[in-house]
Protein backbone atom coordinates (compact mmCIF):
# COMPACT_ATOMS: atom_id res chain seq x y z
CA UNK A 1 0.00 0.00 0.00
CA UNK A 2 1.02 3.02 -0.77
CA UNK A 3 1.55 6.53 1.18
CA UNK A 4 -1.27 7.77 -1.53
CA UNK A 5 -3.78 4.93 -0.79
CA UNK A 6 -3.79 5.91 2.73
CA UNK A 7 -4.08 9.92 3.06
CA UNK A 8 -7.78 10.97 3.08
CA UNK A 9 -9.24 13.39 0.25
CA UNK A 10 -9.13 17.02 1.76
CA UNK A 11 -12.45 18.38 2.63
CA UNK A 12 -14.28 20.50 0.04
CA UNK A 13 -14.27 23.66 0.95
CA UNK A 14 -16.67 26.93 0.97
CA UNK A 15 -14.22 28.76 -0.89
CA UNK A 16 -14.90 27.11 -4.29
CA UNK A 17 -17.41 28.60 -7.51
CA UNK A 18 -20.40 30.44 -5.87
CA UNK A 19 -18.93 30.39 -2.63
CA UNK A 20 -15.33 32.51 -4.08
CA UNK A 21 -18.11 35.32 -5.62
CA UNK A 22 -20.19 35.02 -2.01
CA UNK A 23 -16.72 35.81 -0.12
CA UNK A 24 -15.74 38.52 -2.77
CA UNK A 25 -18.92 40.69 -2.47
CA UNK A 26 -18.56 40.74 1.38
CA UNK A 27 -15.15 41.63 0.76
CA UNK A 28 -15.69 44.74 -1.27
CA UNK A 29 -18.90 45.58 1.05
CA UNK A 30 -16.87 45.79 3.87
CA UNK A 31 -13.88 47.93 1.89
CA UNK A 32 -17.11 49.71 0.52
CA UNK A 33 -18.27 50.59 4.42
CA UNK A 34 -15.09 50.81 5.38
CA UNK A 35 -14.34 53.88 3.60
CA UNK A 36 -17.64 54.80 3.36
CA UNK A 37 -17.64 54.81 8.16
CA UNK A 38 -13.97 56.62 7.94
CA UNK A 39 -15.06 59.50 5.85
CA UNK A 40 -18.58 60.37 7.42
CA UNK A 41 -16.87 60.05 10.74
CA UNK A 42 -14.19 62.23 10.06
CA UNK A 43 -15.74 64.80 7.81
CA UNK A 44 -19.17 64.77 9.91
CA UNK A 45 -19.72 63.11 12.81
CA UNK A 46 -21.34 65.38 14.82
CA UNK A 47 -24.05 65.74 11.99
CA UNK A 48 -25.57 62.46 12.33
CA UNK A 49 -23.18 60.31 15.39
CA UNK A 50 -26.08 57.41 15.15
CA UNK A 51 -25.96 57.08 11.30
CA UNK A 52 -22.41 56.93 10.88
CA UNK A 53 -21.99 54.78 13.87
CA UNK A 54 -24.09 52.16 12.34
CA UNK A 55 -22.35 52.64 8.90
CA UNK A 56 -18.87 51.61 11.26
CA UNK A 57 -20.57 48.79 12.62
CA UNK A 58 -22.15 47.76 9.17
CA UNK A 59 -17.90 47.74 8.31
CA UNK A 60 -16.75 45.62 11.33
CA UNK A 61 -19.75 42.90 10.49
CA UNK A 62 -19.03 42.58 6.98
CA UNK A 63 -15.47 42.37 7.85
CA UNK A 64 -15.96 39.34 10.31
CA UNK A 65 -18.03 38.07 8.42
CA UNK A 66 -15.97 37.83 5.62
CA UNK A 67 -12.77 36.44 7.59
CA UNK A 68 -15.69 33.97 9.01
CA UNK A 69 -16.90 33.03 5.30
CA UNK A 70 -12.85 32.12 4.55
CA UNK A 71 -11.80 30.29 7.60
CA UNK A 72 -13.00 26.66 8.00
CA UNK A 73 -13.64 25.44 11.30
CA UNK A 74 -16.55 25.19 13.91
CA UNK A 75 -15.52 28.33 15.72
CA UNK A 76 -15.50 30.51 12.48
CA UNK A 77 -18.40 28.41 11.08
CA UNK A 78 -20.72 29.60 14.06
CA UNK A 79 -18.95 33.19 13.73
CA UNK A 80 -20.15 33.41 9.91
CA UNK A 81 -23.86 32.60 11.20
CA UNK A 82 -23.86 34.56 13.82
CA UNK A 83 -22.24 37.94 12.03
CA UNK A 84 -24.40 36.94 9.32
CA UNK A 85 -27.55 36.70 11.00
CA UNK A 86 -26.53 40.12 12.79
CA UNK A 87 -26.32 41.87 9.46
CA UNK A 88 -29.71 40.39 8.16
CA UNK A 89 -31.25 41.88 11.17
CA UNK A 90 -29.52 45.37 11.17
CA UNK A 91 -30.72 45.31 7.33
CA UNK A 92 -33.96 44.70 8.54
CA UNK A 93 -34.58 46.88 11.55
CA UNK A 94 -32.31 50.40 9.74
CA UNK A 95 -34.18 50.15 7.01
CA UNK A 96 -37.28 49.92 8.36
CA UNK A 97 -36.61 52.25 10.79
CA UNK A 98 -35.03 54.87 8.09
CA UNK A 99 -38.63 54.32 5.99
CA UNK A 100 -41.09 54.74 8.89
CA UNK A 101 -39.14 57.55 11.27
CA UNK A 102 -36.93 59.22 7.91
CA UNK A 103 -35.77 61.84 10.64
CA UNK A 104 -34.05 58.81 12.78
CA UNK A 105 -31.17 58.86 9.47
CA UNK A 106 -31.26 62.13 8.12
CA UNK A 107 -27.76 61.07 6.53
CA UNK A 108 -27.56 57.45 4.73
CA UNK A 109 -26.04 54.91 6.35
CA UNK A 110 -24.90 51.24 4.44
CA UNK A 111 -27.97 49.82 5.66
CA UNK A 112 -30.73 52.44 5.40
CA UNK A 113 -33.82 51.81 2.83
CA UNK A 114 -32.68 47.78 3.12
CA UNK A 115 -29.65 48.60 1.04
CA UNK A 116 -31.01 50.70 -1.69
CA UNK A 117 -27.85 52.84 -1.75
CA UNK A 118 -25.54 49.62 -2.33
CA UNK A 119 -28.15 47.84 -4.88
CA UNK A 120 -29.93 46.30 -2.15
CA UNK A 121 -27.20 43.75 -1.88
CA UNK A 122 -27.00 44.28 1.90
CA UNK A 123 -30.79 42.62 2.10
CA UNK A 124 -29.77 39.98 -0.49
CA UNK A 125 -26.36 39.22 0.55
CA UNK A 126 -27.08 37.53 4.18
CA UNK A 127 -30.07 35.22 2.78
CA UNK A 128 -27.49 33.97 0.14
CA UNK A 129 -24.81 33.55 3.01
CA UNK A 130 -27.15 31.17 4.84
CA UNK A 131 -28.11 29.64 1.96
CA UNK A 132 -24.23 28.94 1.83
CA UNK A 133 -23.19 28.20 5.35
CA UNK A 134 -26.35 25.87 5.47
CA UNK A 135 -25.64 23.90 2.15
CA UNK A 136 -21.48 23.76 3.66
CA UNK A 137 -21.43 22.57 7.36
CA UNK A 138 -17.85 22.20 8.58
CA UNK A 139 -17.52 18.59 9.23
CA UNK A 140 -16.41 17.14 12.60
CA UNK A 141 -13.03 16.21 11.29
CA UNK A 142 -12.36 20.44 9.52
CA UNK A 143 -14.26 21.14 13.42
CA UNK A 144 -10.92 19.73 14.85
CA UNK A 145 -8.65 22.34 12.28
């Protein structure tokens, strides 16, 4: 028998076709945010301190999230639901709050009207992550990586 016969296939992985474009659109929403949280925080804070704090936060999620999306283990696998799940409800509550009580975010923030500002791909984007982390569980032997 041979070294080859014995080694076990390595696990398939999330980052692979629809799961490379899934990581790649977090990763340019959270540069997006990013530098979307540094500028109205530095050129305007005072203006509108709850807006652009949420815009930061709307950063920092997208960027865990997308570490969470790349790493592959049971630790990061729960991190990527829960950051996930997190931005699905921040999408859900800031822009329903910016459409009933417009006043609330006189100045945009990443999330505000669901997305609308970004294409609403902040709405679409964490229903298509679950989708993803559901159809990839991390196996108990990647849960040991």
């Amino acid at each position: 028998m041979t070294q080859s016969d014995t080694e076990t296939p390595a696990p398939s992985s999330r980052v692979s076709g629809i799961g490379r474009l899934l990581i790649a659109v977090y990763g340019v929403l959270a540069l997006a945010a990013t530098g979307r949280s540094f500028v109205q925080i530095v050129r305007a804070f005072d203006e509108a301190p709850l807006a652009y704090t949420l815009s930061a936060l709307a950063a920092v999620v997208y960027i865990v999230a997308t570490v969470a999306l790349i790493k592959r283990s049971a630790l990061w696998y729960r991190i990527a639901w829960i950051t996930i799940s997190f931005e699905l409800l921040g999408v859900l509550v800031v822009g329903t709050l910016s459409l009933v009580d417009p006043a609330l975010f006189q100045h945009a923030t990443v999330w505000s009207v669901y997305g609308s500002g970004y294409i609403f791909i902040p709405l679409v984007l964490p229903l298509l992550g679950m989708w993803w982390l559901r159809r990839h569980p991390v196996t108990p032997a990647e849960g040991l990586a």
